[in-house]
Every structure is written in C-alpha cells, then in structure tokens.
PDB file of N, CA and C in Angstrom:
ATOM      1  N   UNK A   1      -6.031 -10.607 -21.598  1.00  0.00           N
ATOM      2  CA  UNK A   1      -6.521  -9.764 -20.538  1.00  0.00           C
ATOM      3  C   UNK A   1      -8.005  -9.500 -20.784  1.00  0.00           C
ATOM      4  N   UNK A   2      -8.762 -10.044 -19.922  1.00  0.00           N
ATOM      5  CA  UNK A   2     -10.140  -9.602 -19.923  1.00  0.00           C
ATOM      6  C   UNK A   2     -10.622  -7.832 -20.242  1.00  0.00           C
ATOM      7  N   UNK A   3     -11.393  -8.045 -21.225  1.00  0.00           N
ATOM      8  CA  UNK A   3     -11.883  -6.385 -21.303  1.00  0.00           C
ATOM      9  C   UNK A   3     -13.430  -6.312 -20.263  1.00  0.00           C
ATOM     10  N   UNK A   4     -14.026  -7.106 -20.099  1.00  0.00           N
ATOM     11  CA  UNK A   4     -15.154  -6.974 -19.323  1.00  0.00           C
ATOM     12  C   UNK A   4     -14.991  -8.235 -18.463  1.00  0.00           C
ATOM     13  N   UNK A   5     -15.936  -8.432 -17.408  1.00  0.00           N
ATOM     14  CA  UNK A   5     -16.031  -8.980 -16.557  1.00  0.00           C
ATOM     15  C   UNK A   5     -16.638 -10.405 -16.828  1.00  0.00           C
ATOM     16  N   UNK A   6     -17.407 -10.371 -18.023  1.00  0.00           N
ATOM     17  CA  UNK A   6     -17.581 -11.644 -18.251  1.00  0.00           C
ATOM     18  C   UNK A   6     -16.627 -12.706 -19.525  1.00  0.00           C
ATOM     19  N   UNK A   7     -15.477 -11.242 -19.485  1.00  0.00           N
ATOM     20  CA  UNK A   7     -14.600 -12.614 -20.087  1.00  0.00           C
ATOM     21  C   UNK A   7     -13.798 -12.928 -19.262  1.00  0.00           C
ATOM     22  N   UNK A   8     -13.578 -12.744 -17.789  1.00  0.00           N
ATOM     23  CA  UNK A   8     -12.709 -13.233 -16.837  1.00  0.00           C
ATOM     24  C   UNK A   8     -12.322 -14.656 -16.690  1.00  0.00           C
ATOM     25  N   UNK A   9     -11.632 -15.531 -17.083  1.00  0.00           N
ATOM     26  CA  UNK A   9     -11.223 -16.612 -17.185  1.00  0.00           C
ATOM     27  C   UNK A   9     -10.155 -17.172 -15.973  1.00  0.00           C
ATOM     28  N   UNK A  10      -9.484 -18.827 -16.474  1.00  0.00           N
ATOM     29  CA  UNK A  10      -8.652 -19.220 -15.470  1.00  0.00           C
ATOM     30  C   UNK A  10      -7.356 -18.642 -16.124  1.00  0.00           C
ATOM     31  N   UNK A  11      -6.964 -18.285 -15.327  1.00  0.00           N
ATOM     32  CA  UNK A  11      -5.578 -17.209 -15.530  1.00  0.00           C
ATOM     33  C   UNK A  11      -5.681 -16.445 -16.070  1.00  0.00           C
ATOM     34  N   UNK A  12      -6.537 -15.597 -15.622  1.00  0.00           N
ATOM     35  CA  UNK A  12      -6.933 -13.906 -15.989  1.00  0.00           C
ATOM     36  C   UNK A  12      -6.322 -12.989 -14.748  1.00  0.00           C
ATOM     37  N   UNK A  13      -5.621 -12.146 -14.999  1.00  0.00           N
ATOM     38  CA  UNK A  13      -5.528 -11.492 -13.690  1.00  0.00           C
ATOM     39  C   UNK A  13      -5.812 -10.158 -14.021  1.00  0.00           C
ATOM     40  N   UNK A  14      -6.861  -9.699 -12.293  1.00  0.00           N
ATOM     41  CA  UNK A  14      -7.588  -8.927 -12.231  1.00  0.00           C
ATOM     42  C   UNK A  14      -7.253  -8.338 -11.219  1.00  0.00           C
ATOM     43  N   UNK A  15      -8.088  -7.442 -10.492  1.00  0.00           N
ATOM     44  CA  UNK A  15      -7.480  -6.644  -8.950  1.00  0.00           C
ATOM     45  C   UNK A  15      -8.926  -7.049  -8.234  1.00  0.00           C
ATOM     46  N   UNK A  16      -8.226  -7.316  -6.629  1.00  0.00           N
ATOM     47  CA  UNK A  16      -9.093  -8.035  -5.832  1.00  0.00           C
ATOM     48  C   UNK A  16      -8.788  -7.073  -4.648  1.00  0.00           C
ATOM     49  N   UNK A  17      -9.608  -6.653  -3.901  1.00  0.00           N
ATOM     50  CA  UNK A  17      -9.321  -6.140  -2.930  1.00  0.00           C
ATOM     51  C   UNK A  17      -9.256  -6.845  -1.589  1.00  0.00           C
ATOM     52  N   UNK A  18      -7.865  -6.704  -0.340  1.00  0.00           N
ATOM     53  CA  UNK A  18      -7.623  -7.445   0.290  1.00  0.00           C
ATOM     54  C   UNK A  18      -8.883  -7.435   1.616  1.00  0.00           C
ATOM     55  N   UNK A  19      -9.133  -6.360   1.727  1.00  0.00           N
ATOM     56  CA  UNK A  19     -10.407  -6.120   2.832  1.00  0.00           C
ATOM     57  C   UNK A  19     -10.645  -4.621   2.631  1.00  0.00           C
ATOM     58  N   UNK A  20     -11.780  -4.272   3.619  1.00  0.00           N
ATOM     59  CA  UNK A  20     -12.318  -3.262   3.921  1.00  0.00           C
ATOM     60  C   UNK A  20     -11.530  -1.926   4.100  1.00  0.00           C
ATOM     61  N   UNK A  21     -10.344  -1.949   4.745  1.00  0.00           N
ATOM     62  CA  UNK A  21      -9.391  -0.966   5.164  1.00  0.00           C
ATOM     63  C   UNK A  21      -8.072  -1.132   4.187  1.00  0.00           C
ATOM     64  N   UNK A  22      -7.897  -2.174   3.379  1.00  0.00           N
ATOM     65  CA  UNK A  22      -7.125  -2.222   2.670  1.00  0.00           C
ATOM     66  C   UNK A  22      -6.865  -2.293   1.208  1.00  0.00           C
ATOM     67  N   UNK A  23      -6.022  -1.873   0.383  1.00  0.00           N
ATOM     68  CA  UNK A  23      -6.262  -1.172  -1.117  1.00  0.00           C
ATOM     69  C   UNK A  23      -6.314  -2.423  -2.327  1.00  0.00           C
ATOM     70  N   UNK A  24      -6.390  -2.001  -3.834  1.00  0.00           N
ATOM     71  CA  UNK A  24      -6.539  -3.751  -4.595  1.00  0.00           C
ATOM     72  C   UNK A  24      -5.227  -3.988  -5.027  1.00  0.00           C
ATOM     73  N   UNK A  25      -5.180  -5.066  -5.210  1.00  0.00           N
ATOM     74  CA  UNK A  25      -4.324  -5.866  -5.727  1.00  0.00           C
ATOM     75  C   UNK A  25      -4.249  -6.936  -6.614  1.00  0.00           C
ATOM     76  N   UNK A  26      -3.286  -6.951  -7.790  1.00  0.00           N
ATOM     77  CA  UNK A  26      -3.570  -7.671  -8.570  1.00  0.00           C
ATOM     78  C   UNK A  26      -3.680  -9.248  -8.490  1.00  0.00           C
ATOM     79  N   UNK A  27      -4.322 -10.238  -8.811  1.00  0.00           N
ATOM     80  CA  UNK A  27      -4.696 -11.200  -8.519  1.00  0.00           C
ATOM     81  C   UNK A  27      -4.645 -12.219  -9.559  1.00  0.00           C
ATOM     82  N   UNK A  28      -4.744 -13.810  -9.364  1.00  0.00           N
ATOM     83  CA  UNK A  28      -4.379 -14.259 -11.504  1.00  0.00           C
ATOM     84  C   UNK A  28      -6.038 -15.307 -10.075  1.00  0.00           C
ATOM     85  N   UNK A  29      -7.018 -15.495 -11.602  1.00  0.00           N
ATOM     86  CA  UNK A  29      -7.566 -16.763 -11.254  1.00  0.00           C
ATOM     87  C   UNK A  29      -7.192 -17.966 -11.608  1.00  0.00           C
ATOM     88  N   UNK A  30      -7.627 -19.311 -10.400  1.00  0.00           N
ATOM     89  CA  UNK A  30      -6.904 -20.484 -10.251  1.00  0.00           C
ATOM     90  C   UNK A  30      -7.534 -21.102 -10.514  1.00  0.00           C
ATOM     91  N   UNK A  31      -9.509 -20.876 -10.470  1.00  0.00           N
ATOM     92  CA  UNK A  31     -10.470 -21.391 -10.475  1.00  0.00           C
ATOM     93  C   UNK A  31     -11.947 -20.717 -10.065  1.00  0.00           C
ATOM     94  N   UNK A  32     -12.829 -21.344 -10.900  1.00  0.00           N
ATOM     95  CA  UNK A  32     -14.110 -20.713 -10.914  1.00  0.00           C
ATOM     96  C   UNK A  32     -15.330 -21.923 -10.538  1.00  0.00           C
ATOM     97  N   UNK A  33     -16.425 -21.352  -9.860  1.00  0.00           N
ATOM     98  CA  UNK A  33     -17.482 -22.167  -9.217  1.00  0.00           C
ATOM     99  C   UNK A  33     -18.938 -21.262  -9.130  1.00  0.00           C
ATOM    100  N   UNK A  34     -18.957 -21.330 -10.608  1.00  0.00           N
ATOM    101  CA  UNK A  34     -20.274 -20.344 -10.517  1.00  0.00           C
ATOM    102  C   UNK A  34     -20.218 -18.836 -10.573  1.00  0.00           C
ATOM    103  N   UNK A  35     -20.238 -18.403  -9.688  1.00  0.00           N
ATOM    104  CA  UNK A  35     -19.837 -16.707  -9.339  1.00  0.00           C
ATOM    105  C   UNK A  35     -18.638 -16.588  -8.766  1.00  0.00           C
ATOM    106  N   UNK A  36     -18.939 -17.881  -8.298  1.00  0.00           N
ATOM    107  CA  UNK A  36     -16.934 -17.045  -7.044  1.00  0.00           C
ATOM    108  C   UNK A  36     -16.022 -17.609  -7.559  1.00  0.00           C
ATOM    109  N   UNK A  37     -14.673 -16.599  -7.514  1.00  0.00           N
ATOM    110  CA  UNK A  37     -13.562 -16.938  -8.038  1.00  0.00           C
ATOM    111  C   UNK A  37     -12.404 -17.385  -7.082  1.00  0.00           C
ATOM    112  N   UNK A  38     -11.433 -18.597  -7.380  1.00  0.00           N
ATOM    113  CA  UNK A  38     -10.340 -18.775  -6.353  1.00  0.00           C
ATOM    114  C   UNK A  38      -9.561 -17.785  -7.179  1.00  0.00           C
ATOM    115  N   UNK A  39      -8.878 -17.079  -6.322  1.00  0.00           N
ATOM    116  CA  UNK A  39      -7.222 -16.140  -6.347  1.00  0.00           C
ATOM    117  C   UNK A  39      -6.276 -16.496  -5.848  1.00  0.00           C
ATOM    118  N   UNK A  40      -5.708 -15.829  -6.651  1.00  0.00           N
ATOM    119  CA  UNK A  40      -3.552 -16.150  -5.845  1.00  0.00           C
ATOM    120  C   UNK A  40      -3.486 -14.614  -6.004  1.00  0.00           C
ATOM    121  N   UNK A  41      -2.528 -14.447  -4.790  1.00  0.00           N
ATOM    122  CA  UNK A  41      -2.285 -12.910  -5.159  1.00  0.00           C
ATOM    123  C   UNK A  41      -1.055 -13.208  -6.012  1.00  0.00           C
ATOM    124  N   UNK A  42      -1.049 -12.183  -7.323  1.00  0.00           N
ATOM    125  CA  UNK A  42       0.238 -12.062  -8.063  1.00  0.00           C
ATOM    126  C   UNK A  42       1.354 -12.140  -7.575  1.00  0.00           C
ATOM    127  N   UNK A  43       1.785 -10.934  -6.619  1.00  0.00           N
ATOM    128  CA  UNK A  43       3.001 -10.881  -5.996  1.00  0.00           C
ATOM    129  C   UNK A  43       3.168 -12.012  -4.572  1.00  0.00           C
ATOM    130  N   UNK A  44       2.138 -12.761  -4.470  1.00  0.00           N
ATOM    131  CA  UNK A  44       1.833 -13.175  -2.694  1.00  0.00           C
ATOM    132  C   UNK A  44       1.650 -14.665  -3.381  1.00  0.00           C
ATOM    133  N   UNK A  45       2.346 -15.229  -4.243  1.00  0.00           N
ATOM    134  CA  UNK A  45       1.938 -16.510  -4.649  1.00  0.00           C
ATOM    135  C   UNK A  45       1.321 -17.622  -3.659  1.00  0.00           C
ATOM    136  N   UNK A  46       2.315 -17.759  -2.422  1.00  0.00           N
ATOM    137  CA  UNK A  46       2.535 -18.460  -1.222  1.00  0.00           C
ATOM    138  C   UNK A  46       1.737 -18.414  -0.219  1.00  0.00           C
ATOM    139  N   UNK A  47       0.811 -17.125  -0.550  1.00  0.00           N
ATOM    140  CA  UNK A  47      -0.375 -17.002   0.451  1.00  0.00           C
ATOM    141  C   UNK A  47      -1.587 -17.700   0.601  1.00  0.00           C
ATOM    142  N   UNK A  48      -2.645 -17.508   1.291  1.00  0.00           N
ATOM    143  CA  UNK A  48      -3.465 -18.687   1.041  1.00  0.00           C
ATOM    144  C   UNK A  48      -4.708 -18.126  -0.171  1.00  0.00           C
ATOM    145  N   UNK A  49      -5.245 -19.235  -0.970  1.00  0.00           N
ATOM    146  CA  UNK A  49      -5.914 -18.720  -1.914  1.00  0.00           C
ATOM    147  C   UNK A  49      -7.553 -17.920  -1.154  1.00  0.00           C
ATOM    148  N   UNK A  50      -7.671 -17.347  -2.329  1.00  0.00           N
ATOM    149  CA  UNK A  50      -8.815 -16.417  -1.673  1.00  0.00           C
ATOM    150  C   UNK A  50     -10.265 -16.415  -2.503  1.00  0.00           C
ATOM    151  N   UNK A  51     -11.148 -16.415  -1.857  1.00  0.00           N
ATOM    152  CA  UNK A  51     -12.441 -16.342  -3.089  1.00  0.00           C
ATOM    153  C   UNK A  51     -13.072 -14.808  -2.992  1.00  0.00           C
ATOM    154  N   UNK A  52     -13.414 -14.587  -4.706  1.00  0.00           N
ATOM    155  CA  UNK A  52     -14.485 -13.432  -3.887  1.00  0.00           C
ATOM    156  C   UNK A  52     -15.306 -13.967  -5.283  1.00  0.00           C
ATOM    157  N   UNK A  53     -16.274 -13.244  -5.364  1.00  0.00           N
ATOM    158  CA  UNK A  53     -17.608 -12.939  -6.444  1.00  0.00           C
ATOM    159  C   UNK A  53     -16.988 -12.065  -7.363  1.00  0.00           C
ATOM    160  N   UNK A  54     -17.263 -12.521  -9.172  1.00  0.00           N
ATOM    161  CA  UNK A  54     -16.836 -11.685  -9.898  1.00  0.00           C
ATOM    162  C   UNK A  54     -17.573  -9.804  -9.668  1.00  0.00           C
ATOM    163  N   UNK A  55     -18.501  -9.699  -9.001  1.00  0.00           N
ATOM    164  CA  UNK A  55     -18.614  -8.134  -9.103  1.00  0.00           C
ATOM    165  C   UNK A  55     -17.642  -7.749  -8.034  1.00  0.00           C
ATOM    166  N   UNK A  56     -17.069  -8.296  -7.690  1.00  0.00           N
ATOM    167  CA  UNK A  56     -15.809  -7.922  -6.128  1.00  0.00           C
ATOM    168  C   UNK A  56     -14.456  -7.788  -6.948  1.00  0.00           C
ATOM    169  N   UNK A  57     -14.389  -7.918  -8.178  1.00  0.00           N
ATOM    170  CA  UNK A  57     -13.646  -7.718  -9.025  1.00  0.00           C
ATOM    171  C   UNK A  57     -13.297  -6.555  -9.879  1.00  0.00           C
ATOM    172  N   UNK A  58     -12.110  -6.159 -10.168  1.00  0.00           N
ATOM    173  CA  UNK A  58     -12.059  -5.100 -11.043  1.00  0.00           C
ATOM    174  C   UNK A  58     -11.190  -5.308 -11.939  1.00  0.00           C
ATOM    175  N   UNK A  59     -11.220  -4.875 -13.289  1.00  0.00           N
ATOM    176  CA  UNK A  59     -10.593  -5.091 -14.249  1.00  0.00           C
ATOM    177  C   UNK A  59      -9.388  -4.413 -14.263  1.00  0.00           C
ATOM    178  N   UNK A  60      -8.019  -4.470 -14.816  1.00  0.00           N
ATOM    179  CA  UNK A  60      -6.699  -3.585 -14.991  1.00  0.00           C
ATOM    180  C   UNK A  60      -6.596  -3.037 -16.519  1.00  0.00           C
ATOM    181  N   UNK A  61      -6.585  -1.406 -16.764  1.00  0.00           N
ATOM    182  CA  UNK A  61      -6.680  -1.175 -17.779  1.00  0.00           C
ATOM    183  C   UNK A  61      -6.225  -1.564 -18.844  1.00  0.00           C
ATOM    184  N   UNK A  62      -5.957  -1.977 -20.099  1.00  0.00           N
ATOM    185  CA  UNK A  62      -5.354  -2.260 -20.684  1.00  0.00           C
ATOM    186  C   UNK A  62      -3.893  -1.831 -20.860  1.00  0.00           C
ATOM    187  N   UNK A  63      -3.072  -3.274 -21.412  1.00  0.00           N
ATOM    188  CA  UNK A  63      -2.152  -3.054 -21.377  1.00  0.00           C
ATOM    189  C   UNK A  63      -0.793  -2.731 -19.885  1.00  0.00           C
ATOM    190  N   UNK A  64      -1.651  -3.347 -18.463  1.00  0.00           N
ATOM    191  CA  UNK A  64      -0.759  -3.082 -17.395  1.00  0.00           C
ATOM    192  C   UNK A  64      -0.538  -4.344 -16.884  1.00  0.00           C
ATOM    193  N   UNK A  65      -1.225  -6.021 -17.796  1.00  0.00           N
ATOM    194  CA  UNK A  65      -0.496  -6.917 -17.247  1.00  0.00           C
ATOM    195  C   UNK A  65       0.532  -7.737 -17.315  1.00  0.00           C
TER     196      UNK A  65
END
C-alpha cells in the first residue's frame, strides 16, 4: 500500500473520485503514462477503465486495503 503518492504503483489501490457531485472510491491501478493513471474501480471491475492524474488521487489510510 502506497504511503505517499509517489510510491503509487501498478496495482496500488487508491481512492479516485467518480465526478464532481459524487463521493471516492477505491480504485487498484492497471497502468501508468506519465502523470495519468488507468483505474478499475475495486468493486466495479466490469466498468469502463478510467484515467485521472496522480494529484486526483488520494491515498487510503493505512491498513484499510
């Protein structure tokens, strides 16, 4: 589990928020391209993957993954 943001790796899961009006959720990365990250949502495997920028990211305290 990543303690900071720059150890975020492929299959790190982090919380991504789904939009503007809606709350975060935990997320595993699939893949990285510089700054932006592909996501799967944890629970939403089947959904379509999602990118955001690691500062669009938030870490899960230790010990909750």
């Amino acid at each position: 589990m990543p303690r900071d943001r720059d150890e975020i790796g492929l299959g790190s899961v982090v919380l991504a928020h789904e939009g503007p009006d809606e709350g975060w959720w935990e997320a595993e990365v699939i893949g990285i391209n510089g700054t932006v990250h592909s996501l799967r949502w944890r629970d939403y495997p089947t959904q379509a993957t999602i990118l955001r920028r690691a500062d669009e990211l938030a870490l899960l305290p230790p010990g909750k993954a």
